[in-house]
PDB file of N, CA and C in Angstrom:
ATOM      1  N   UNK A   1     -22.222  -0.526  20.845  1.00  0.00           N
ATOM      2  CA  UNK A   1     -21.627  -0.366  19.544  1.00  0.00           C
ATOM      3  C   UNK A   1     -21.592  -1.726  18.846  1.00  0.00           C
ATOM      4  N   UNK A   2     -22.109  -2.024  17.718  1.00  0.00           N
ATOM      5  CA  UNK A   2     -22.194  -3.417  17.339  1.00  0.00           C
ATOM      6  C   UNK A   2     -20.898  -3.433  16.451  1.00  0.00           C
ATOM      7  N   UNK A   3     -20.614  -4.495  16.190  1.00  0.00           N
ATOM      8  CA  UNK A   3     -19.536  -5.337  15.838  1.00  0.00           C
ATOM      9  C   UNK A   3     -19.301  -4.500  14.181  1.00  0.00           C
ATOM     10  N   UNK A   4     -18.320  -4.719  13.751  1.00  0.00           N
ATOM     11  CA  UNK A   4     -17.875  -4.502  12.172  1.00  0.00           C
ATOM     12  C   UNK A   4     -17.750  -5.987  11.748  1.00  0.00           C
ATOM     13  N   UNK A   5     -18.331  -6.285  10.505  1.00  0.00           N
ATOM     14  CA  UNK A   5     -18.955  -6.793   9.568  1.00  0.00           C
ATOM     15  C   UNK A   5     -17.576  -6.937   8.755  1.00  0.00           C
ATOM     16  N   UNK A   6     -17.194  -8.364   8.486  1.00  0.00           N
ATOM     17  CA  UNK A   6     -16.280  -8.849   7.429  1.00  0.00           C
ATOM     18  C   UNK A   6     -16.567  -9.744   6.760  1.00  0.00           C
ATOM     19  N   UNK A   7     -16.581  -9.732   5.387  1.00  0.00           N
ATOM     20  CA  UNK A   7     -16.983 -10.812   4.094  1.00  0.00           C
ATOM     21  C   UNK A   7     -15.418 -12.082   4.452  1.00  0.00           C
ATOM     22  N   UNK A   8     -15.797 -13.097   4.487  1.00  0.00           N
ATOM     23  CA  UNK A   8     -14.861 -13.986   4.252  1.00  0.00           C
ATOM     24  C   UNK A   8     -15.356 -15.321   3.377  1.00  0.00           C
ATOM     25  N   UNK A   9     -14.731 -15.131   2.213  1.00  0.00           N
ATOM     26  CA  UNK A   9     -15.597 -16.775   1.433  1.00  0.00           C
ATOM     27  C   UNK A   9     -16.923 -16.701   1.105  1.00  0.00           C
ATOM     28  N   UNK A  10     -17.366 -17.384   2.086  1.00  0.00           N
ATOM     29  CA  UNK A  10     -19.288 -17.693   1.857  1.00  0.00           C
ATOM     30  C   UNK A  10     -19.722 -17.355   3.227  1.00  0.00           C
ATOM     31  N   UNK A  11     -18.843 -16.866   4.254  1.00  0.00           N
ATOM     32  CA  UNK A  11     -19.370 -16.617   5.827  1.00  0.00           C
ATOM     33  C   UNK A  11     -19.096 -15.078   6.088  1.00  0.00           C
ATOM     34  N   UNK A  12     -20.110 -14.507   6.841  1.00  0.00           N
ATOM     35  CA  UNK A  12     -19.538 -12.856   7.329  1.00  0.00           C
ATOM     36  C   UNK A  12     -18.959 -13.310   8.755  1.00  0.00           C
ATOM     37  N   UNK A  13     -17.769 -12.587   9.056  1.00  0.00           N
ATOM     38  CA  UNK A  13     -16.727 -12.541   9.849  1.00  0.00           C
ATOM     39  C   UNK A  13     -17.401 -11.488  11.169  1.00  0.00           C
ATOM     40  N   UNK A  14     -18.040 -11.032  12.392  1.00  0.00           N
ATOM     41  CA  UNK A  14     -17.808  -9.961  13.001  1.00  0.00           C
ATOM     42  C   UNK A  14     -16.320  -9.218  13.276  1.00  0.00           C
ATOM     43  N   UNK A  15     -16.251  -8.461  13.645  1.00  0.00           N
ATOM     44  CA  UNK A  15     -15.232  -7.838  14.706  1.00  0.00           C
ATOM     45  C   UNK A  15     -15.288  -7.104  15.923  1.00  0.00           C
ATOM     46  N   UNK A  16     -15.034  -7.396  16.635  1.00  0.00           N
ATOM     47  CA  UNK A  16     -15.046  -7.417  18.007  1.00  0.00           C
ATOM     48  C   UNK A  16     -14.566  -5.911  18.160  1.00  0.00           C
ATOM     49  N   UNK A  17     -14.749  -5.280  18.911  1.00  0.00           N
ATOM     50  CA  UNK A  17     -14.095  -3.837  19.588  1.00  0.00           C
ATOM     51  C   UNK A  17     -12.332  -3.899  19.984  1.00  0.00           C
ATOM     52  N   UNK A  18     -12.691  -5.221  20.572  1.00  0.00           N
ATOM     53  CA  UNK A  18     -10.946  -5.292  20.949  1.00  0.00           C
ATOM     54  C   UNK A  18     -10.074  -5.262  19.673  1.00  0.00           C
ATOM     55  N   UNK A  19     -10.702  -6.380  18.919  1.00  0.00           N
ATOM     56  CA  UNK A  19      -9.948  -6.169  17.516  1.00  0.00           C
ATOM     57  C   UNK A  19      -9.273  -5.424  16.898  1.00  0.00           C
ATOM     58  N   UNK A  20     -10.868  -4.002  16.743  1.00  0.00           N
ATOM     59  CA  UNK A  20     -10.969  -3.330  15.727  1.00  0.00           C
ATOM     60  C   UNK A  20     -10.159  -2.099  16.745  1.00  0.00           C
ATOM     61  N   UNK A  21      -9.998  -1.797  18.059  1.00  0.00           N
ATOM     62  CA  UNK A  21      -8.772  -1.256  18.368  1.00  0.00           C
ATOM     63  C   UNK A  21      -7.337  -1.544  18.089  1.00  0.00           C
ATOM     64  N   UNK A  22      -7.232  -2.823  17.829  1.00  0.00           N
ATOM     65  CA  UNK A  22      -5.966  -3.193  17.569  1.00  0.00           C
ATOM     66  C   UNK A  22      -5.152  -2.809  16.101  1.00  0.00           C
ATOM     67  N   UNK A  23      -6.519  -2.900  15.611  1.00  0.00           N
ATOM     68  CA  UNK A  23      -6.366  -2.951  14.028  1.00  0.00           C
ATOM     69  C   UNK A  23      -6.198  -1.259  13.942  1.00  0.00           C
ATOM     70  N   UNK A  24      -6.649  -0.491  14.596  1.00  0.00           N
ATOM     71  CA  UNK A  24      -6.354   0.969  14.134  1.00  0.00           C
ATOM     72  C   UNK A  24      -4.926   1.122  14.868  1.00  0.00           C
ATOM     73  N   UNK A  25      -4.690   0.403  15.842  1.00  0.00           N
ATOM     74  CA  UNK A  25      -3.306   0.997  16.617  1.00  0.00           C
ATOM     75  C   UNK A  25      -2.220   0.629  15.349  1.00  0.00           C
ATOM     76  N   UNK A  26      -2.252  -0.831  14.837  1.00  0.00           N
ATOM     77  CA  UNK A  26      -1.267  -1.087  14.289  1.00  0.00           C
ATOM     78  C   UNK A  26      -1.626  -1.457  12.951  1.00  0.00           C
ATOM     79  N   UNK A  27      -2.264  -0.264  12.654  1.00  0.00           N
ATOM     80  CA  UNK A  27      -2.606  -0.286  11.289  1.00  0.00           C
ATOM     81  C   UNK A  27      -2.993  -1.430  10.219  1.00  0.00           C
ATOM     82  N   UNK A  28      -3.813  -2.316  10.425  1.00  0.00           N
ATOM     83  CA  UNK A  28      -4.404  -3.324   9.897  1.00  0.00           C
ATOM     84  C   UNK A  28      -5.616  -3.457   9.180  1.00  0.00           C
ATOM     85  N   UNK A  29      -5.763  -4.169   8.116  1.00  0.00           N
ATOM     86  CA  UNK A  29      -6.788  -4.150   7.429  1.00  0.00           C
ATOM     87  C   UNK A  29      -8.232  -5.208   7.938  1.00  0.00           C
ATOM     88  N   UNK A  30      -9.457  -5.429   7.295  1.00  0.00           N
ATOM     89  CA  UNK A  30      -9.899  -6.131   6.949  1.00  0.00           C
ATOM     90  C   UNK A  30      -9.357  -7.213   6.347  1.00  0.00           C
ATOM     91  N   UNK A  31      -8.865  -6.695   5.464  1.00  0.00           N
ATOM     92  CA  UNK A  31      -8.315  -7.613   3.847  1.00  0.00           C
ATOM     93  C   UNK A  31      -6.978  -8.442   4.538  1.00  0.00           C
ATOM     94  N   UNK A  32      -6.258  -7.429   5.741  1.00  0.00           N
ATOM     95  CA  UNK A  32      -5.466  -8.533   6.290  1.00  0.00           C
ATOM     96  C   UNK A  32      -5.927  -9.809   7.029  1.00  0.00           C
ATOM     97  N   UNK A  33      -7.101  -9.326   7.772  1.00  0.00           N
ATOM     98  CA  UNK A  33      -7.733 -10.242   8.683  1.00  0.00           C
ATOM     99  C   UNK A  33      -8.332 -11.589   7.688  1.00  0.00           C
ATOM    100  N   UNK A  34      -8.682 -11.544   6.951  1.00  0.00           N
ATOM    101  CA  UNK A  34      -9.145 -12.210   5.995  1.00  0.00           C
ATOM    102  C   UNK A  34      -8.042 -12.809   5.289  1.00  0.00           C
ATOM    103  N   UNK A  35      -6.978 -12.452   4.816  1.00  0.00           N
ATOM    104  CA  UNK A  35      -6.044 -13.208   4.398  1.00  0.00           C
ATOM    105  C   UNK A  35      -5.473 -14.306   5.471  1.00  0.00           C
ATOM    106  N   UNK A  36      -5.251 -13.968   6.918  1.00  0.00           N
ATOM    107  CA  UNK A  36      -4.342 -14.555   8.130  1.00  0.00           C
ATOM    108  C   UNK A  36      -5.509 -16.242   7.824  1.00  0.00           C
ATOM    109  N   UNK A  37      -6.907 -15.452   7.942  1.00  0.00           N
ATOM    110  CA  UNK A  37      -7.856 -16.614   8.235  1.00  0.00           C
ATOM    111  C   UNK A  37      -8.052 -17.613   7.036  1.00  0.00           C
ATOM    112  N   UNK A  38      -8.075 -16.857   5.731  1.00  0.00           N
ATOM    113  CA  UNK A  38      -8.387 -17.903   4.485  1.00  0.00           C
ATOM    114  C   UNK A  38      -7.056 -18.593   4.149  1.00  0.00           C
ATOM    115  N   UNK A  39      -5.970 -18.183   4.651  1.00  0.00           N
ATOM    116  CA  UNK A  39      -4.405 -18.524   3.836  1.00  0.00           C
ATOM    117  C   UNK A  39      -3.738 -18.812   4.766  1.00  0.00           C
ATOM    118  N   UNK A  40      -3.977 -19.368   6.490  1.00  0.00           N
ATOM    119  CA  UNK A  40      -2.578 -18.718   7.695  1.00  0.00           C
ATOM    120  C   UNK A  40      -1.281 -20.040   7.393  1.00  0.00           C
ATOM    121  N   UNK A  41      -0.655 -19.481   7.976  1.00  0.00           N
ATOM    122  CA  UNK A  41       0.844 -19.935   7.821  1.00  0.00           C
ATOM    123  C   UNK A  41       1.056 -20.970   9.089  1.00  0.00           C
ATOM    124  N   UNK A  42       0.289 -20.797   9.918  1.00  0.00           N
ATOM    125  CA  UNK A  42       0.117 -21.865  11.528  1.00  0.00           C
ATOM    126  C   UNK A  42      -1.216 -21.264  12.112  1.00  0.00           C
ATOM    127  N   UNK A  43      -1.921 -22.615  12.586  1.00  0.00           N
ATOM    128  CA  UNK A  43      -2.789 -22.643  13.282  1.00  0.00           C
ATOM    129  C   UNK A  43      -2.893 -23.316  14.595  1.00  0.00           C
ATOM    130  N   UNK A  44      -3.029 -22.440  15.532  1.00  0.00           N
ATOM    131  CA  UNK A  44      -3.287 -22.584  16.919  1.00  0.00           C
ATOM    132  C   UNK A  44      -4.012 -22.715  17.814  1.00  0.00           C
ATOM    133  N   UNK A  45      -4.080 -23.314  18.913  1.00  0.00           N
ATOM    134  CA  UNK A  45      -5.397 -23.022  19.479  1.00  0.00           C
ATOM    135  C   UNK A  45      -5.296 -22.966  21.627  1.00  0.00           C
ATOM    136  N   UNK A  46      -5.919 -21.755  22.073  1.00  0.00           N
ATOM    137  CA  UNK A  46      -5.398 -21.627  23.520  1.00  0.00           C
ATOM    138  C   UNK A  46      -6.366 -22.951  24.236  1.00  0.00           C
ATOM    139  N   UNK A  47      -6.243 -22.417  25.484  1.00  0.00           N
ATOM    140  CA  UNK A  47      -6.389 -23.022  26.986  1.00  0.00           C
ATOM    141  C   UNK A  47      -7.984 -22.791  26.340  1.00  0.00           C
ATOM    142  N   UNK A  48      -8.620 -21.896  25.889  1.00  0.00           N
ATOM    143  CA  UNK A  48     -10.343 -21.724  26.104  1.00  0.00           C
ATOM    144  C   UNK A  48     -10.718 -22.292  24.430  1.00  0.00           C
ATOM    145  N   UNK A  49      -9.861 -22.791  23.830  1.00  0.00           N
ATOM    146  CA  UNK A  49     -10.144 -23.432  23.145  1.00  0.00           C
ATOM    147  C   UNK A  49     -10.387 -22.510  21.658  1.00  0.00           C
ATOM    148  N   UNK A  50      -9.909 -21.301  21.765  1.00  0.00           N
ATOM    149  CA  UNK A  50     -10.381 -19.986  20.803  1.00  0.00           C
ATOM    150  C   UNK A  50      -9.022 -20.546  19.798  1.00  0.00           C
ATOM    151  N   UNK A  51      -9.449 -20.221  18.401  1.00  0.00           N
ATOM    152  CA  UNK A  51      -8.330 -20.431  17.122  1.00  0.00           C
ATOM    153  C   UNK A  51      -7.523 -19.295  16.961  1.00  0.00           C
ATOM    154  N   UNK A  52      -6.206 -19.560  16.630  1.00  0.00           N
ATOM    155  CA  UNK A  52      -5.467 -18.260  16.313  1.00  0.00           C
ATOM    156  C   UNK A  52      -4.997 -18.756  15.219  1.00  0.00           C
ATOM    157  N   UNK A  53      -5.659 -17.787  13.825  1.00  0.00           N
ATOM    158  CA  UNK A  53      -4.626 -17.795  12.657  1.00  0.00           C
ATOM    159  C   UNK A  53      -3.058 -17.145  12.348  1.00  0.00           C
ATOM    160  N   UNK A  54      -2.565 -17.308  12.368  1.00  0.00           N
ATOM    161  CA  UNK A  54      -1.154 -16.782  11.977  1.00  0.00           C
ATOM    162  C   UNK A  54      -0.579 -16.704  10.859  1.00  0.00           C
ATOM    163  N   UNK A  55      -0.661 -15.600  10.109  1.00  0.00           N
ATOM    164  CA  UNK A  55       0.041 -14.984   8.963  1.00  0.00           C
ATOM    165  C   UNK A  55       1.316 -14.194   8.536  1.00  0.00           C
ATOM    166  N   UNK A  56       1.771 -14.701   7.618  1.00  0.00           N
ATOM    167  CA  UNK A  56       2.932 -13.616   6.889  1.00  0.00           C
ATOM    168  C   UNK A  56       1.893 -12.159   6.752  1.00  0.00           C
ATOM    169  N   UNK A  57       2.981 -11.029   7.389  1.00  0.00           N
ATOM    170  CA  UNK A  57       2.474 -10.032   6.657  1.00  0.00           C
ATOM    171  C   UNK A  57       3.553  -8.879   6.212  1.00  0.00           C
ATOM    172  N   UNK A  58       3.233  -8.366   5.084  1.00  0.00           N
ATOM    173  CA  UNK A  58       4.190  -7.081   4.691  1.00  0.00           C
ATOM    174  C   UNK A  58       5.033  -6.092   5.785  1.00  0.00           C
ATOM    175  N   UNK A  59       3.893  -5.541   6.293  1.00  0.00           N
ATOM    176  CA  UNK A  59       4.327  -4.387   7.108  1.00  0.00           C
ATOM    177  C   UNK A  59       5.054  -4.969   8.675  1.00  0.00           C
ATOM    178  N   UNK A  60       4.466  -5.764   9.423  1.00  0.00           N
ATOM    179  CA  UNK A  60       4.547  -6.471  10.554  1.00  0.00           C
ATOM    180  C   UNK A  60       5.288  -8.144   9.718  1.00  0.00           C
ATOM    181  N   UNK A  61       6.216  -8.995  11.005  1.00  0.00           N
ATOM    182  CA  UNK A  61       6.678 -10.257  10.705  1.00  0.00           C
ATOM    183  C   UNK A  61       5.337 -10.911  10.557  1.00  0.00           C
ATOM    184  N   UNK A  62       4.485 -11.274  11.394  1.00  0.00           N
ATOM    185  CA  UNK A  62       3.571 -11.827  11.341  1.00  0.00           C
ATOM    186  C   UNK A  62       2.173 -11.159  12.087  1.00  0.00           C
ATOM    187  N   UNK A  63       0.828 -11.837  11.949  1.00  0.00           N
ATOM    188  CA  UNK A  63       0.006 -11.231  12.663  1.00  0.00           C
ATOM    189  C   UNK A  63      -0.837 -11.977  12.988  1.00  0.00           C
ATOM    190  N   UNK A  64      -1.590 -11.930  13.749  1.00  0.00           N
ATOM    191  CA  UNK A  64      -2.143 -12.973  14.882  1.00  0.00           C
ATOM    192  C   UNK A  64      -3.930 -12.723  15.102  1.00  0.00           C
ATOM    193  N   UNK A  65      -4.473 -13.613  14.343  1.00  0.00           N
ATOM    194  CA  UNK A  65      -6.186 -13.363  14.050  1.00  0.00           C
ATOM    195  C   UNK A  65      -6.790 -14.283  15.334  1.00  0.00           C
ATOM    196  N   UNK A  66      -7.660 -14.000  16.126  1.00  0.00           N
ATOM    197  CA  UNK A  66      -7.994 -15.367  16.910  1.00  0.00           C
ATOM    198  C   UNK A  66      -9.862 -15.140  17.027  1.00  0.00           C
ATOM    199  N   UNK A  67     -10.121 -15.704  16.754  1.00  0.00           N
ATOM    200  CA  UNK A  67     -11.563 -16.220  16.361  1.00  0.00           C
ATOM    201  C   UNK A  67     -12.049 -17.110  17.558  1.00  0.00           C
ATOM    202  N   UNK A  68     -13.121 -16.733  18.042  1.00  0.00           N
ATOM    203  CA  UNK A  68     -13.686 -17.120  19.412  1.00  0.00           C
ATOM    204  C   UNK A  68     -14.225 -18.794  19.427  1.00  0.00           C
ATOM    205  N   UNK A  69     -14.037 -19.864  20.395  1.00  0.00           N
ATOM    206  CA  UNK A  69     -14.389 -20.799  20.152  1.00  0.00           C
ATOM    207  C   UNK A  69     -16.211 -21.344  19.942  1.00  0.00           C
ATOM    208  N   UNK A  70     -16.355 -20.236  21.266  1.00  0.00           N
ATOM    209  CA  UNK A  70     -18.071 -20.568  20.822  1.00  0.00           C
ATOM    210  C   UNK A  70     -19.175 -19.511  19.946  1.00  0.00           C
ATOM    211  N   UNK A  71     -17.845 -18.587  19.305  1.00  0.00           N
ATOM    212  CA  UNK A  71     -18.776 -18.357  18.277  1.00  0.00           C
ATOM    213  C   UNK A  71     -17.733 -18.600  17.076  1.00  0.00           C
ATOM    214  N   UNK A  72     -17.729 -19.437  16.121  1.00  0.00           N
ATOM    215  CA  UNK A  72     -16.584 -19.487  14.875  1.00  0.00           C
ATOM    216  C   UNK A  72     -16.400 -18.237  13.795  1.00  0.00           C
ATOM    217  N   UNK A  73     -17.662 -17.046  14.065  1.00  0.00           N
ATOM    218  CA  UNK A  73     -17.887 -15.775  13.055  1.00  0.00           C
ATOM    219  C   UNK A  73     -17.061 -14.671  13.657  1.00  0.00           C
ATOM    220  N   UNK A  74     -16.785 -14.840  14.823  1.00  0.00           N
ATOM    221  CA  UNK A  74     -15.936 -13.587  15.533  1.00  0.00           C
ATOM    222  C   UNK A  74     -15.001 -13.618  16.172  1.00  0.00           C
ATOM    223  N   UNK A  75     -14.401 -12.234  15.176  1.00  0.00           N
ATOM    224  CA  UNK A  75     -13.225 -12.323  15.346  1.00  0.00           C
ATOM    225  C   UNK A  75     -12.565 -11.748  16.743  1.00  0.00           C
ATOM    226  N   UNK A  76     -11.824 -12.085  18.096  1.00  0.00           N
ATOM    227  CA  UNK A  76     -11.805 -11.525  19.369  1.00  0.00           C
ATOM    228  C   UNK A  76     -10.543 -10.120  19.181  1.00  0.00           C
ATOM    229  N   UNK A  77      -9.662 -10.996  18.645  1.00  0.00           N
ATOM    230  CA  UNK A  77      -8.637 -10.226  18.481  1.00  0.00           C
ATOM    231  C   UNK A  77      -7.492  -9.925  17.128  1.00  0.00           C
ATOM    232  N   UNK A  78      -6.297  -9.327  16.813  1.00  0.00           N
ATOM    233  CA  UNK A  78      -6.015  -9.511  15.915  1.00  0.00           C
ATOM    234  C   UNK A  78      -4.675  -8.249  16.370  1.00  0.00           C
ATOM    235  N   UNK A  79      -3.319  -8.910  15.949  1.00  0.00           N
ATOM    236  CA  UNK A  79      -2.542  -8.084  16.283  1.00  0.00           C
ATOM    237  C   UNK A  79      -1.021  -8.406  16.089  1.00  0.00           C
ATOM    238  N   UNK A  80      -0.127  -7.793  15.965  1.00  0.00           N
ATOM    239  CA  UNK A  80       1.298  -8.344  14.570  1.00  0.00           C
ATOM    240  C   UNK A  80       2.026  -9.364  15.946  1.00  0.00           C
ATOM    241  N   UNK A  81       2.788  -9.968  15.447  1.00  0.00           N
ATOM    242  CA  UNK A  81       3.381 -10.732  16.227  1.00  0.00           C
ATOM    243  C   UNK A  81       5.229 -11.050  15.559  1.00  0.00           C
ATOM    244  N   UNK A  82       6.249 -10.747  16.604  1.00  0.00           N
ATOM    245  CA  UNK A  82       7.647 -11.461  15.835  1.00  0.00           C
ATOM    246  C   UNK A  82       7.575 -12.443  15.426  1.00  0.00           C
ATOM    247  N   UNK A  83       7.441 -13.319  15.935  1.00  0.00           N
ATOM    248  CA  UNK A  83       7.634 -14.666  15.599  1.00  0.00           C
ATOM    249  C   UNK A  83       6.907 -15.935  16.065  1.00  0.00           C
ATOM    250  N   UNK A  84       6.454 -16.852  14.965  1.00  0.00           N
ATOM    251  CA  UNK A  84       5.417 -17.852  15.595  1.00  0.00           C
ATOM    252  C   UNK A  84       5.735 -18.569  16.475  1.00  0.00           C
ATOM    253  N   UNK A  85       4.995 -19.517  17.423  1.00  0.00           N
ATOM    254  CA  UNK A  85       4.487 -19.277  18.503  1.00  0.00           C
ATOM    255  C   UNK A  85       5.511 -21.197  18.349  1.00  0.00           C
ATOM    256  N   UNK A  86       5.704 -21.416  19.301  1.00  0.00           N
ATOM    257  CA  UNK A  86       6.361 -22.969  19.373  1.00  0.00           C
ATOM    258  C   UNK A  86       6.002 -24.096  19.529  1.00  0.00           C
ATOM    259  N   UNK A  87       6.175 -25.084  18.602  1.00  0.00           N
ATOM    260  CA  UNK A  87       5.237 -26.232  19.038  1.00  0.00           C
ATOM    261  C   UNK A  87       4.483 -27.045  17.853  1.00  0.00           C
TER     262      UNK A  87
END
């Protein structure tokens, strides 16, 4: 099953399967994913070196975009979060 396709800026975004499950469980957009990444409120980054954007969002406190380190177009995951992360 290939990836879903997101416009961001001047770059297309993939989405990953894991994602795009997440995004139907807890009801999430594109247009959110794209906001967390063009606008986030904190930026993070794990142990494998992958980015996590972190956004205000309406429905959810916050939500949590993370974009793979060795590829910068795809997106791994994406999913609401209470409260940002410490540090």
């Amino acid at each position: 099953m290939p990836a879903s396709v997101l416009k961001r800026c001047d770059a297309t975004m993939e989405i990953g399967r894991h994602a795009k499950r997440r995004m139907r469980l807890y009801s999430l957009t594109p247009a959110d994913l794209a906001a967390a990444i063009s606008n986030p409120v904190q930026v993070s980054q794990d142990g494998n070196g992958n980015t996590a954007y972190w956004a205000a969002h309406p429905k959810h406190r916050y939500i949590r975009v993370v974009v793979a380190a060795d590829r910068p177009n795809f997106i791994i995951s994406a999913h609401p979060r209470r409260k940002l992360p410490e540090g």
